[in-house]
PDB file of N, CA and C in Angstrom:
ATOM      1  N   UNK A   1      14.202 -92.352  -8.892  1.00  0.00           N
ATOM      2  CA  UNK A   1      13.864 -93.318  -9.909  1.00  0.00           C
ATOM      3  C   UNK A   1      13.569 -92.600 -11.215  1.00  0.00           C
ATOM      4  N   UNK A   2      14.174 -92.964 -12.044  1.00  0.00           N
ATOM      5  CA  UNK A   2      14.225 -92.039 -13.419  1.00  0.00           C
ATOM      6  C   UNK A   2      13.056 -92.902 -13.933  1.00  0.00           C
ATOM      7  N   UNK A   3      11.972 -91.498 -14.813  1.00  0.00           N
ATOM      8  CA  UNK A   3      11.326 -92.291 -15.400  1.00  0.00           C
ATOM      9  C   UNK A   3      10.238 -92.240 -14.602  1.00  0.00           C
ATOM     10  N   UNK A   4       9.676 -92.033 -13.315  1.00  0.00           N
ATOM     11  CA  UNK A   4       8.611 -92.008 -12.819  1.00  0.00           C
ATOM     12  C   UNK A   4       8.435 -90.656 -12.160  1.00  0.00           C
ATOM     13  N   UNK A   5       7.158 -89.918 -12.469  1.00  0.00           N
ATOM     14  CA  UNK A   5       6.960 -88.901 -12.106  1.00  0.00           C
ATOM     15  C   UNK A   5       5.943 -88.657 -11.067  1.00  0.00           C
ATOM     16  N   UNK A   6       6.915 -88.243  -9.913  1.00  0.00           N
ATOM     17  CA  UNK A   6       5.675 -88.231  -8.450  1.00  0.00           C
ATOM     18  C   UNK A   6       5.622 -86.784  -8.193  1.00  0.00           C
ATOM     19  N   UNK A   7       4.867 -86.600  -7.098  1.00  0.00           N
ATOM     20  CA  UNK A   7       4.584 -85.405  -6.374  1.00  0.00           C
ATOM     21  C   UNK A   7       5.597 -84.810  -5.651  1.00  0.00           C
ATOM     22  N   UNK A   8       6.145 -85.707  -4.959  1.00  0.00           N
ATOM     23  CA  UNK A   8       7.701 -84.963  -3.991  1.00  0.00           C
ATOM     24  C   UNK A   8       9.185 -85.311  -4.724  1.00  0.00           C
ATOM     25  N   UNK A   9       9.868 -84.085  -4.282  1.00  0.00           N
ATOM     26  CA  UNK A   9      11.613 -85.179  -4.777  1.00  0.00           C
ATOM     27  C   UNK A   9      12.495 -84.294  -4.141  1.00  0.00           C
ATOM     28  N   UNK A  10      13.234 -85.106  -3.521  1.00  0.00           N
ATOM     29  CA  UNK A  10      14.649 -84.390  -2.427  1.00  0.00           C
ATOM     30  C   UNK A  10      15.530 -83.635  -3.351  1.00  0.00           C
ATOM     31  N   UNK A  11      15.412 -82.729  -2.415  1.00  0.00           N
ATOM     32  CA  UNK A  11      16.672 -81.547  -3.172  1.00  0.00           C
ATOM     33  C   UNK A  11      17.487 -82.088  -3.888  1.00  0.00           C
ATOM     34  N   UNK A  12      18.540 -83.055  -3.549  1.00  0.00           N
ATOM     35  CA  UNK A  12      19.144 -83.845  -4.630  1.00  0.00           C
ATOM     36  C   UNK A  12      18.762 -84.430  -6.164  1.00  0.00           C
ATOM     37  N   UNK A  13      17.372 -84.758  -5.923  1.00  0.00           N
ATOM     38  CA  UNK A  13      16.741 -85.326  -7.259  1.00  0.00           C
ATOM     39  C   UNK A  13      16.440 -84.241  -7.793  1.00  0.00           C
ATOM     40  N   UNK A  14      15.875 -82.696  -7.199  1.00  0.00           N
ATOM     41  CA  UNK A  14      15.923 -81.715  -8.124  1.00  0.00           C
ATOM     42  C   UNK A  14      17.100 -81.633  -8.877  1.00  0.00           C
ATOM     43  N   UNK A  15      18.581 -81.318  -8.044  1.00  0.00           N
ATOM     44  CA  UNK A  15      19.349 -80.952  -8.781  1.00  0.00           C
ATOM     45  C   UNK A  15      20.058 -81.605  -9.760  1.00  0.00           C
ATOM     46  N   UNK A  16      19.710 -82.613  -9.139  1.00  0.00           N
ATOM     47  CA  UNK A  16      20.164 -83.664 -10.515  1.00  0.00           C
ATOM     48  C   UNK A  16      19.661 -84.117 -11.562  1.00  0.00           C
ATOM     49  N   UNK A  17      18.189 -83.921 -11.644  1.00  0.00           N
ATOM     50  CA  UNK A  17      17.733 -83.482 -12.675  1.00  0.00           C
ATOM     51  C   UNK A  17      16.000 -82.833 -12.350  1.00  0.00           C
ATOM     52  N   UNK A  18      16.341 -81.521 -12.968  1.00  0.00           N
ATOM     53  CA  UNK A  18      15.118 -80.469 -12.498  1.00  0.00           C
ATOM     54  C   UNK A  18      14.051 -80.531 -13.589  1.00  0.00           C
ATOM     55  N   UNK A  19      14.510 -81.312 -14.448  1.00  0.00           N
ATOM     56  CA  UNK A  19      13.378 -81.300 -15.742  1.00  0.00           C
ATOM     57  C   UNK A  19      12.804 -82.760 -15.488  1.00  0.00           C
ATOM     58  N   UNK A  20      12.790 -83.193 -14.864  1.00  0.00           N
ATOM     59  CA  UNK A  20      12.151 -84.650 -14.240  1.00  0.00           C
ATOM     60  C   UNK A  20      10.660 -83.398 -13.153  1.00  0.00           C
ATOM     61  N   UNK A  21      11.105 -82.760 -12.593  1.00  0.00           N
ATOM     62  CA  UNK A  21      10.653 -81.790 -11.673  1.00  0.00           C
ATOM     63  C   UNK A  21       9.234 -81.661 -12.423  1.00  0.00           C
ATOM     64  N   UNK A  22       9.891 -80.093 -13.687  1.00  0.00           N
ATOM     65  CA  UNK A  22       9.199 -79.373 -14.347  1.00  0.00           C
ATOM     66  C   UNK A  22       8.129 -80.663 -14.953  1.00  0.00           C
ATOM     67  N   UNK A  23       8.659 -81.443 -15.395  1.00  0.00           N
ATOM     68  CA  UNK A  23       7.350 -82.624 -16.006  1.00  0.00           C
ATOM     69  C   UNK A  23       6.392 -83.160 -15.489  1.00  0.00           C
ATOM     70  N   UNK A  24       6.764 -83.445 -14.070  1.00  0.00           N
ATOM     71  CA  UNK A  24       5.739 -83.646 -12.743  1.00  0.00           C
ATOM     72  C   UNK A  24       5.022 -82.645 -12.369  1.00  0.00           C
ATOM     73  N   UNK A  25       5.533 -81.290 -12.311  1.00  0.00           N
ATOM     74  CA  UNK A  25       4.445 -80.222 -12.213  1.00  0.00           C
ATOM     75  C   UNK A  25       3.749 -80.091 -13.427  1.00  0.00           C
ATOM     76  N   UNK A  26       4.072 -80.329 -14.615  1.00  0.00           N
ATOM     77  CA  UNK A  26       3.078 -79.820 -15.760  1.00  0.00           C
ATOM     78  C   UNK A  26       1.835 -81.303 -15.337  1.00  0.00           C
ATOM     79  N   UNK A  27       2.356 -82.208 -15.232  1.00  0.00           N
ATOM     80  CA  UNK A  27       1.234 -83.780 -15.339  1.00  0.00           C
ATOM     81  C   UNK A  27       0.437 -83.521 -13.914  1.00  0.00           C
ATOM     82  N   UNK A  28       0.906 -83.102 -12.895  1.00  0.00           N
ATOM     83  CA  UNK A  28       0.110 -83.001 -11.220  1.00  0.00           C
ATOM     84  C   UNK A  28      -0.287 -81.267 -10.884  1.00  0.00           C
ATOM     85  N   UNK A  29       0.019 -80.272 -12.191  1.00  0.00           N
ATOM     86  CA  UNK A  29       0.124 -79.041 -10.976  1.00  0.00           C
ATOM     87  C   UNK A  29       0.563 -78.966 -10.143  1.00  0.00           C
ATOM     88  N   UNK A  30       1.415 -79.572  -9.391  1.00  0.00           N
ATOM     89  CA  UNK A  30       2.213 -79.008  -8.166  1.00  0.00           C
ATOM     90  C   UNK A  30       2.740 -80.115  -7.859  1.00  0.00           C
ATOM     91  N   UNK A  31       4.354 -80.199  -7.347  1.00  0.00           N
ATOM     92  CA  UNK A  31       5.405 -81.078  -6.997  1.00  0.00           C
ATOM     93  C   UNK A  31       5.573 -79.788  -5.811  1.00  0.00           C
ATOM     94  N   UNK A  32       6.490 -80.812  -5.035  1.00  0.00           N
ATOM     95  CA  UNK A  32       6.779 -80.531  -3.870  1.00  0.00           C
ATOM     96  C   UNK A  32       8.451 -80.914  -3.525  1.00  0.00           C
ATOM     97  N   UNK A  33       9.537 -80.272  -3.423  1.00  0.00           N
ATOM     98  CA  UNK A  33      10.906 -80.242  -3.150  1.00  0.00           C
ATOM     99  C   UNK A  33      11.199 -80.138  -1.596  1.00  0.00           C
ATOM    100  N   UNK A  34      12.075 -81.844  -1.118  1.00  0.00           N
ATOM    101  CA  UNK A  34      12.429 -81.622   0.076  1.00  0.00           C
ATOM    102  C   UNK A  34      13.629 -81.303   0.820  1.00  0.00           C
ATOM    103  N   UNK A  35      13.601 -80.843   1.586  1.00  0.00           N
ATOM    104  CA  UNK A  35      15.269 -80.545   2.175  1.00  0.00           C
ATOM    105  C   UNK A  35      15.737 -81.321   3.218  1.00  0.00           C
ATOM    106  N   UNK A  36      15.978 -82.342   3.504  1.00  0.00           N
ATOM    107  CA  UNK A  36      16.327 -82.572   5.032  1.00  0.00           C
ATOM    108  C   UNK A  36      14.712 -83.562   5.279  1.00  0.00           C
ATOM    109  N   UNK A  37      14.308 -83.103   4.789  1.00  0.00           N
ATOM    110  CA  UNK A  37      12.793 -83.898   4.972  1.00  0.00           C
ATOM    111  C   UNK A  37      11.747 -82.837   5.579  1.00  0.00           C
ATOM    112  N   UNK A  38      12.424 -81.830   5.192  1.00  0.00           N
ATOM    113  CA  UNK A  38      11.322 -80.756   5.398  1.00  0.00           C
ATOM    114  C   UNK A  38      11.022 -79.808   3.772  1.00  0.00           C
ATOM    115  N   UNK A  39       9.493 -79.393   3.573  1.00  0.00           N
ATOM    116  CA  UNK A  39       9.151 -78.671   2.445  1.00  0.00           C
ATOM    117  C   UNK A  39       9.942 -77.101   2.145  1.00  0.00           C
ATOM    118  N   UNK A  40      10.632 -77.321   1.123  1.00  0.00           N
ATOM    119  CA  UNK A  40      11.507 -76.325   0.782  1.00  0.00           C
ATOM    120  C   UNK A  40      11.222 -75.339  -0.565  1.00  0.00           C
ATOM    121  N   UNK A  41      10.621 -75.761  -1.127  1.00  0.00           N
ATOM    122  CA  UNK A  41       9.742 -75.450  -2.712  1.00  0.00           C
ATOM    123  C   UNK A  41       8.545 -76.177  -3.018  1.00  0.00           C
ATOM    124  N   UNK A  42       7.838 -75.015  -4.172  1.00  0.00           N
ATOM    125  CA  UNK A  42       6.741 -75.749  -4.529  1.00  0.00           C
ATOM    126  C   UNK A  42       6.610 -75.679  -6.120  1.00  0.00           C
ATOM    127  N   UNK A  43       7.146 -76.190  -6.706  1.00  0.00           N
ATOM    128  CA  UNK A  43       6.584 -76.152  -8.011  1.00  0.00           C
ATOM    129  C   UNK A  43       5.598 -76.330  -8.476  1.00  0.00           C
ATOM    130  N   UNK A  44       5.207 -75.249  -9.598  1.00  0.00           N
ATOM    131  CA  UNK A  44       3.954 -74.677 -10.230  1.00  0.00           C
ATOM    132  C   UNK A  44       4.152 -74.657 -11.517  1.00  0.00           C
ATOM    133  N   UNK A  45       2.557 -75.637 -11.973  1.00  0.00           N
ATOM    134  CA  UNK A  45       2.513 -75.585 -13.241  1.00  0.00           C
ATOM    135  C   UNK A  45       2.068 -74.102 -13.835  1.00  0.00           C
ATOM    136  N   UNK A  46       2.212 -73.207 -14.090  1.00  0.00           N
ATOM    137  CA  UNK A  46       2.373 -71.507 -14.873  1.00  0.00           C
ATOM    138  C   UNK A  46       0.454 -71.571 -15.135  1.00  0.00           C
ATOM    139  N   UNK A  47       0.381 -72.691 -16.378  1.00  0.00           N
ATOM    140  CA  UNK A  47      -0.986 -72.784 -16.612  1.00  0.00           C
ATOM    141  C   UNK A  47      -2.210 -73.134 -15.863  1.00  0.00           C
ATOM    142  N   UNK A  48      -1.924 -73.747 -14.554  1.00  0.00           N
ATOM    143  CA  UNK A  48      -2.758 -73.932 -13.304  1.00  0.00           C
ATOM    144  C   UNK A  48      -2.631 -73.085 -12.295  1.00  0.00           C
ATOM    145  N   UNK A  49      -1.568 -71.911 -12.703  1.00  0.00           N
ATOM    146  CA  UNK A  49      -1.521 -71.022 -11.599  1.00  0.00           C
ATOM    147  C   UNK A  49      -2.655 -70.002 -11.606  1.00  0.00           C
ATOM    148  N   UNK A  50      -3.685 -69.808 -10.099  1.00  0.00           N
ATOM    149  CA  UNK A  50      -5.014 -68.895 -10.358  1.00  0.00           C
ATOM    150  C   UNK A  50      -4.139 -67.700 -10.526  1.00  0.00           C
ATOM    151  N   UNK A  51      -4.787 -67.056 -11.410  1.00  0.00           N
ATOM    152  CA  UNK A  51      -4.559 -65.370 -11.135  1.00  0.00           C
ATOM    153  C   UNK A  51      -3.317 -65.558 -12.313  1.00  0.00           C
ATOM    154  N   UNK A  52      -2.451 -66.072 -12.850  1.00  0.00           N
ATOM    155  CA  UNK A  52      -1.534 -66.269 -14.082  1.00  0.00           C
ATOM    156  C   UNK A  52      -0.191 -66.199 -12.861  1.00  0.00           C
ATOM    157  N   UNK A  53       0.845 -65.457 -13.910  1.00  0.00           N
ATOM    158  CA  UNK A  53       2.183 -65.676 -13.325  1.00  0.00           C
ATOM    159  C   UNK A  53       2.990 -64.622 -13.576  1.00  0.00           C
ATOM    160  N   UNK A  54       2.104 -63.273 -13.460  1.00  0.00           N
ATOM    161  CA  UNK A  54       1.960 -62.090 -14.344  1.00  0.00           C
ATOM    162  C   UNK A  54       2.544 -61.078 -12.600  1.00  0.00           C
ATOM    163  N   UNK A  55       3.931 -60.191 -13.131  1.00  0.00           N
ATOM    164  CA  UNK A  55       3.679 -59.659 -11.690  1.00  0.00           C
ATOM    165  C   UNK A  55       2.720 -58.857 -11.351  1.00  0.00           C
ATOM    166  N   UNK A  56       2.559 -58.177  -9.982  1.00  0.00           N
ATOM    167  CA  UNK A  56       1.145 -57.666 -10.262  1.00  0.00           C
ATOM    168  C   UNK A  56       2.245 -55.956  -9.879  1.00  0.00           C
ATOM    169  N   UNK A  57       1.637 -54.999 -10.181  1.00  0.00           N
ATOM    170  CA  UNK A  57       1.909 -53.444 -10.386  1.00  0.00           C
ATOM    171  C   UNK A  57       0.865 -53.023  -9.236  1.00  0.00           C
ATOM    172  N   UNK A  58       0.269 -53.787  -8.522  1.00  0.00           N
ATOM    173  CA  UNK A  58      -0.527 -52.913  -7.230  1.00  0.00           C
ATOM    174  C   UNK A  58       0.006 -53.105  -5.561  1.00  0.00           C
ATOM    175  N   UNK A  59       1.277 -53.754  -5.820  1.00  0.00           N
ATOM    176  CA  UNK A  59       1.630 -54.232  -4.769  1.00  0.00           C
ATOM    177  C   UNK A  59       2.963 -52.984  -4.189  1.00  0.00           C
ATOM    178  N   UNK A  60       3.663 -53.066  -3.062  1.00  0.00           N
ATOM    179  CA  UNK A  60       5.293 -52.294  -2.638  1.00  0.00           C
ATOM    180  C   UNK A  60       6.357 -52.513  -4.316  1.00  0.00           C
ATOM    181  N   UNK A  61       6.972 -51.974  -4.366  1.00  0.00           N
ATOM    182  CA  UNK A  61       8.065 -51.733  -4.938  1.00  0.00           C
ATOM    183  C   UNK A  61       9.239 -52.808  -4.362  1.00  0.00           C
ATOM    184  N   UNK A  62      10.359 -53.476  -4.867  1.00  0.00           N
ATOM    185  CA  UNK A  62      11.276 -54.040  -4.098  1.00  0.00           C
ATOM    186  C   UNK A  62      11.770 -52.934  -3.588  1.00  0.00           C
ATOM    187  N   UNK A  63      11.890 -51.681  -3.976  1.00  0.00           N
ATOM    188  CA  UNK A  63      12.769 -50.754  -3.412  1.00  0.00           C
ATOM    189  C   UNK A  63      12.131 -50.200  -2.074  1.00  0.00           C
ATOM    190  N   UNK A  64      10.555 -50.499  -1.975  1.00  0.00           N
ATOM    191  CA  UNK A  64       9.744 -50.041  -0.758  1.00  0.00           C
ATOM    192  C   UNK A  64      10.056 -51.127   0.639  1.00  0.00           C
ATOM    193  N   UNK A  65       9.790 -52.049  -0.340  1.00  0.00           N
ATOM    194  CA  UNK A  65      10.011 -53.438   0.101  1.00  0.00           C
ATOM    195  C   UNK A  65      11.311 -53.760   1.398  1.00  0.00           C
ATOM    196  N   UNK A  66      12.228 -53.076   0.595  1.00  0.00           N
ATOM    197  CA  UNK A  66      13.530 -53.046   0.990  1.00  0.00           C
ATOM    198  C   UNK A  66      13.651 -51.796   2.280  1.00  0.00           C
ATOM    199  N   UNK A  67      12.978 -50.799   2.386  1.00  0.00           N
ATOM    200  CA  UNK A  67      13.653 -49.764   2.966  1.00  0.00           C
ATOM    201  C   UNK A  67      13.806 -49.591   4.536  1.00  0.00           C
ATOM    202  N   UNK A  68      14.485 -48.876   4.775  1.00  0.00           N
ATOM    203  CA  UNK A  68      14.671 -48.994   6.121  1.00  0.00           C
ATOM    204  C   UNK A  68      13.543 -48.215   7.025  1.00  0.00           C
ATOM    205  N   UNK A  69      13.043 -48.720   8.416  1.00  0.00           N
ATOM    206  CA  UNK A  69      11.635 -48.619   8.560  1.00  0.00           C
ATOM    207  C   UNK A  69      11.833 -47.065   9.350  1.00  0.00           C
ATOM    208  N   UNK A  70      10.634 -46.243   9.163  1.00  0.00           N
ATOM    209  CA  UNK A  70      10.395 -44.925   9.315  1.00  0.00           C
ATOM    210  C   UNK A  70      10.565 -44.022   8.162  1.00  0.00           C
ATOM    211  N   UNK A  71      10.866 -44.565   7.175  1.00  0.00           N
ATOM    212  CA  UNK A  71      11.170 -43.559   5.667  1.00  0.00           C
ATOM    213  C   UNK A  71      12.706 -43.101   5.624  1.00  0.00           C
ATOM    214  N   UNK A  72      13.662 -43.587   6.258  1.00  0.00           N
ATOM    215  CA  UNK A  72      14.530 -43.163   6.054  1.00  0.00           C
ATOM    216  C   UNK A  72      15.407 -43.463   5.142  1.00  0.00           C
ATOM    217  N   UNK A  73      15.919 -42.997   4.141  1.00  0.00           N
ATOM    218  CA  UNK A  73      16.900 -43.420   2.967  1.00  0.00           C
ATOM    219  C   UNK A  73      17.681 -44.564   3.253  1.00  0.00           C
ATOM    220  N   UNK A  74      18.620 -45.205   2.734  1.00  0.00           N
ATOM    221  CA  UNK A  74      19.565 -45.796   3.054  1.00  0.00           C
ATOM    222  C   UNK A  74      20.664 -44.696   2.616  1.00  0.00           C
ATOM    223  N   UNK A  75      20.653 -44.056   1.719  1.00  0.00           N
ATOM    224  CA  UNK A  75      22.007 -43.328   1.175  1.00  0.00           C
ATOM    225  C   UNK A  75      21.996 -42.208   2.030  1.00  0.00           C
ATOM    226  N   UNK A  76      20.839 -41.411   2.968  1.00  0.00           N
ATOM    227  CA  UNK A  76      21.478 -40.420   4.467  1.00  0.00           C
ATOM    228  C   UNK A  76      22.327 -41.445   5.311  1.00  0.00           C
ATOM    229  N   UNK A  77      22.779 -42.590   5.126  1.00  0.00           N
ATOM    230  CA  UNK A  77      23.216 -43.003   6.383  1.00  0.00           C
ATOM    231  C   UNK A  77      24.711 -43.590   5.467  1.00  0.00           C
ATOM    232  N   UNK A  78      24.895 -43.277   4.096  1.00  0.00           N
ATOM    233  CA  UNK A  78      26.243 -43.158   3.596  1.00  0.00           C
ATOM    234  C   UNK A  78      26.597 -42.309   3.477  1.00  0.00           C
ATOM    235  N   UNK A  79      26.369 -41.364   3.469  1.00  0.00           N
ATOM    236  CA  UNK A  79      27.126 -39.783   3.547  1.00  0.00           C
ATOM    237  C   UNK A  79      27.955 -39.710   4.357  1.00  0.00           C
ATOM    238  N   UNK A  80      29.215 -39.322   4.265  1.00  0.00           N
ATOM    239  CA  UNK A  80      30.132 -38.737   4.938  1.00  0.00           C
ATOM    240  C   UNK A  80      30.814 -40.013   5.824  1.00  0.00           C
ATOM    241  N   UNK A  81      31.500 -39.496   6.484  1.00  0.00           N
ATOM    242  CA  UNK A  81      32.711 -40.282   7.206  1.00  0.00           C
ATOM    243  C   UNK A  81      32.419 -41.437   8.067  1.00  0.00           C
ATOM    244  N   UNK A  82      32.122 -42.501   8.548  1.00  0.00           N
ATOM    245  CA  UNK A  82      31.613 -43.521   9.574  1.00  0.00           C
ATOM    246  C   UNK A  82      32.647 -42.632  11.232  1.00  0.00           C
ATOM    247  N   UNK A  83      32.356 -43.080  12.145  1.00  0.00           N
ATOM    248  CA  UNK A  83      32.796 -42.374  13.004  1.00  0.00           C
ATOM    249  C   UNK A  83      33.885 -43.735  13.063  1.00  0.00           C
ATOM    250  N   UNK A  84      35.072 -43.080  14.403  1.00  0.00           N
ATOM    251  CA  UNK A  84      35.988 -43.320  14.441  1.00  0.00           C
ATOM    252  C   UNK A  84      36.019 -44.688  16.057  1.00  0.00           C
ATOM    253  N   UNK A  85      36.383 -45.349  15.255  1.00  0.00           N
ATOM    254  CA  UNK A  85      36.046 -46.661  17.139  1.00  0.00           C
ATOM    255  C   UNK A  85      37.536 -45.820  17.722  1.00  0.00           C
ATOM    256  N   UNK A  86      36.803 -45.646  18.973  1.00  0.00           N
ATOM    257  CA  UNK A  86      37.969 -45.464  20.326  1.00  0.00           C
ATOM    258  C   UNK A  86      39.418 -46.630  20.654  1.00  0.00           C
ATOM    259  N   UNK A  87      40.078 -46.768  20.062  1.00  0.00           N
ATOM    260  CA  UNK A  87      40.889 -48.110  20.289  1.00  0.00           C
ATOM    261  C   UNK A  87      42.034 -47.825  21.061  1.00  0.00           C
ATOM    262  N   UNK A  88      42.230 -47.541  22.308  1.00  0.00           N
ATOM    263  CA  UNK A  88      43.706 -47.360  22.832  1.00  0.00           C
ATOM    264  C   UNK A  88      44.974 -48.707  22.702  1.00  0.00           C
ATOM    265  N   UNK A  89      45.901 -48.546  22.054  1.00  0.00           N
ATOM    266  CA  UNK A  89      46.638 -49.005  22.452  1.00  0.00           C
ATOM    267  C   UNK A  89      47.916 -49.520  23.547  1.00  0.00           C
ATOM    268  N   UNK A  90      48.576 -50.370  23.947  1.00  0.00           N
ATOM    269  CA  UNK A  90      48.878 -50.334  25.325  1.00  0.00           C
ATOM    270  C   UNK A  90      49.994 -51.336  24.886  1.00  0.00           C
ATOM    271  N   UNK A  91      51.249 -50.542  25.544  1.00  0.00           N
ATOM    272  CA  UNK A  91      52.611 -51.640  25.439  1.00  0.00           C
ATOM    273  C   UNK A  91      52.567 -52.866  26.123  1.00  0.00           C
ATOM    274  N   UNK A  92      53.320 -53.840  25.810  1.00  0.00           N
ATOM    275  CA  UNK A  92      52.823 -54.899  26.040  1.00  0.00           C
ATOM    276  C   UNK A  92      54.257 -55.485  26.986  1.00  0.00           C
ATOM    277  N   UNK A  93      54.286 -55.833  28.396  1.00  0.00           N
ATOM    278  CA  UNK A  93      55.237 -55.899  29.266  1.00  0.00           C
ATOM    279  C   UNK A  93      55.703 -57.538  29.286  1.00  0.00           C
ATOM    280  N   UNK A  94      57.174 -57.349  28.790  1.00  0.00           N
ATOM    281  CA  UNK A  94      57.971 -58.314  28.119  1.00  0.00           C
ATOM    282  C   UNK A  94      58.246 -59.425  29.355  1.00  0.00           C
ATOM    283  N   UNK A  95      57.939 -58.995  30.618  1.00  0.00           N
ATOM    284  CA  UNK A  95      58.379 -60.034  31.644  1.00  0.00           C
ATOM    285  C   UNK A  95      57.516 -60.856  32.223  1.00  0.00           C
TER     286      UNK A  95
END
């Protein structure tokens, strides 16, 4: 319903229009986006957010974030050649 600004709106009404969204979170602090009829997003008004919207510098790195577990690089495991799959081939009997 265009024109009225509630708390929830189906993925569809986001995408069809997301600034209907953003206006409901600035007037409620927080809207709620559904998928299927399950909670999929939460929109946040920036200025009601505790703590701001500021990243924080005390947290993992995405690159820590990301790594593969025991400390191991990802780029030791691109080096050099991938090994070779065993594939025998076998003629194929015409009768």
């Amino acid at each position: 319903m265009p024109g009225l600004l509630r708390r929830e709106y189906t993925a569809r009404e986001f995408n069809r229009d997301p600034s209907a969204v953003a206006r409901a979170a600035h007037r409620f602090g927080q809207v709620s986006v559904t998928n299927r009829g399950q909670q999929s997003l939460i929109v946040l008004d920036a200025a009601r957010f505790p703590g701001g919207v500021h990243p924080t510098t005390s947290g993992p790195s995405l690159a820590d974030t990301l790594a593969m577990p025991g400390g191991v690089a990802l780029d030791e495991h691109l080096i050099g050649e991938p090994p070779r799959a065993g594939i025998e081939l076998k003629a194929i009997d015409p009768a």
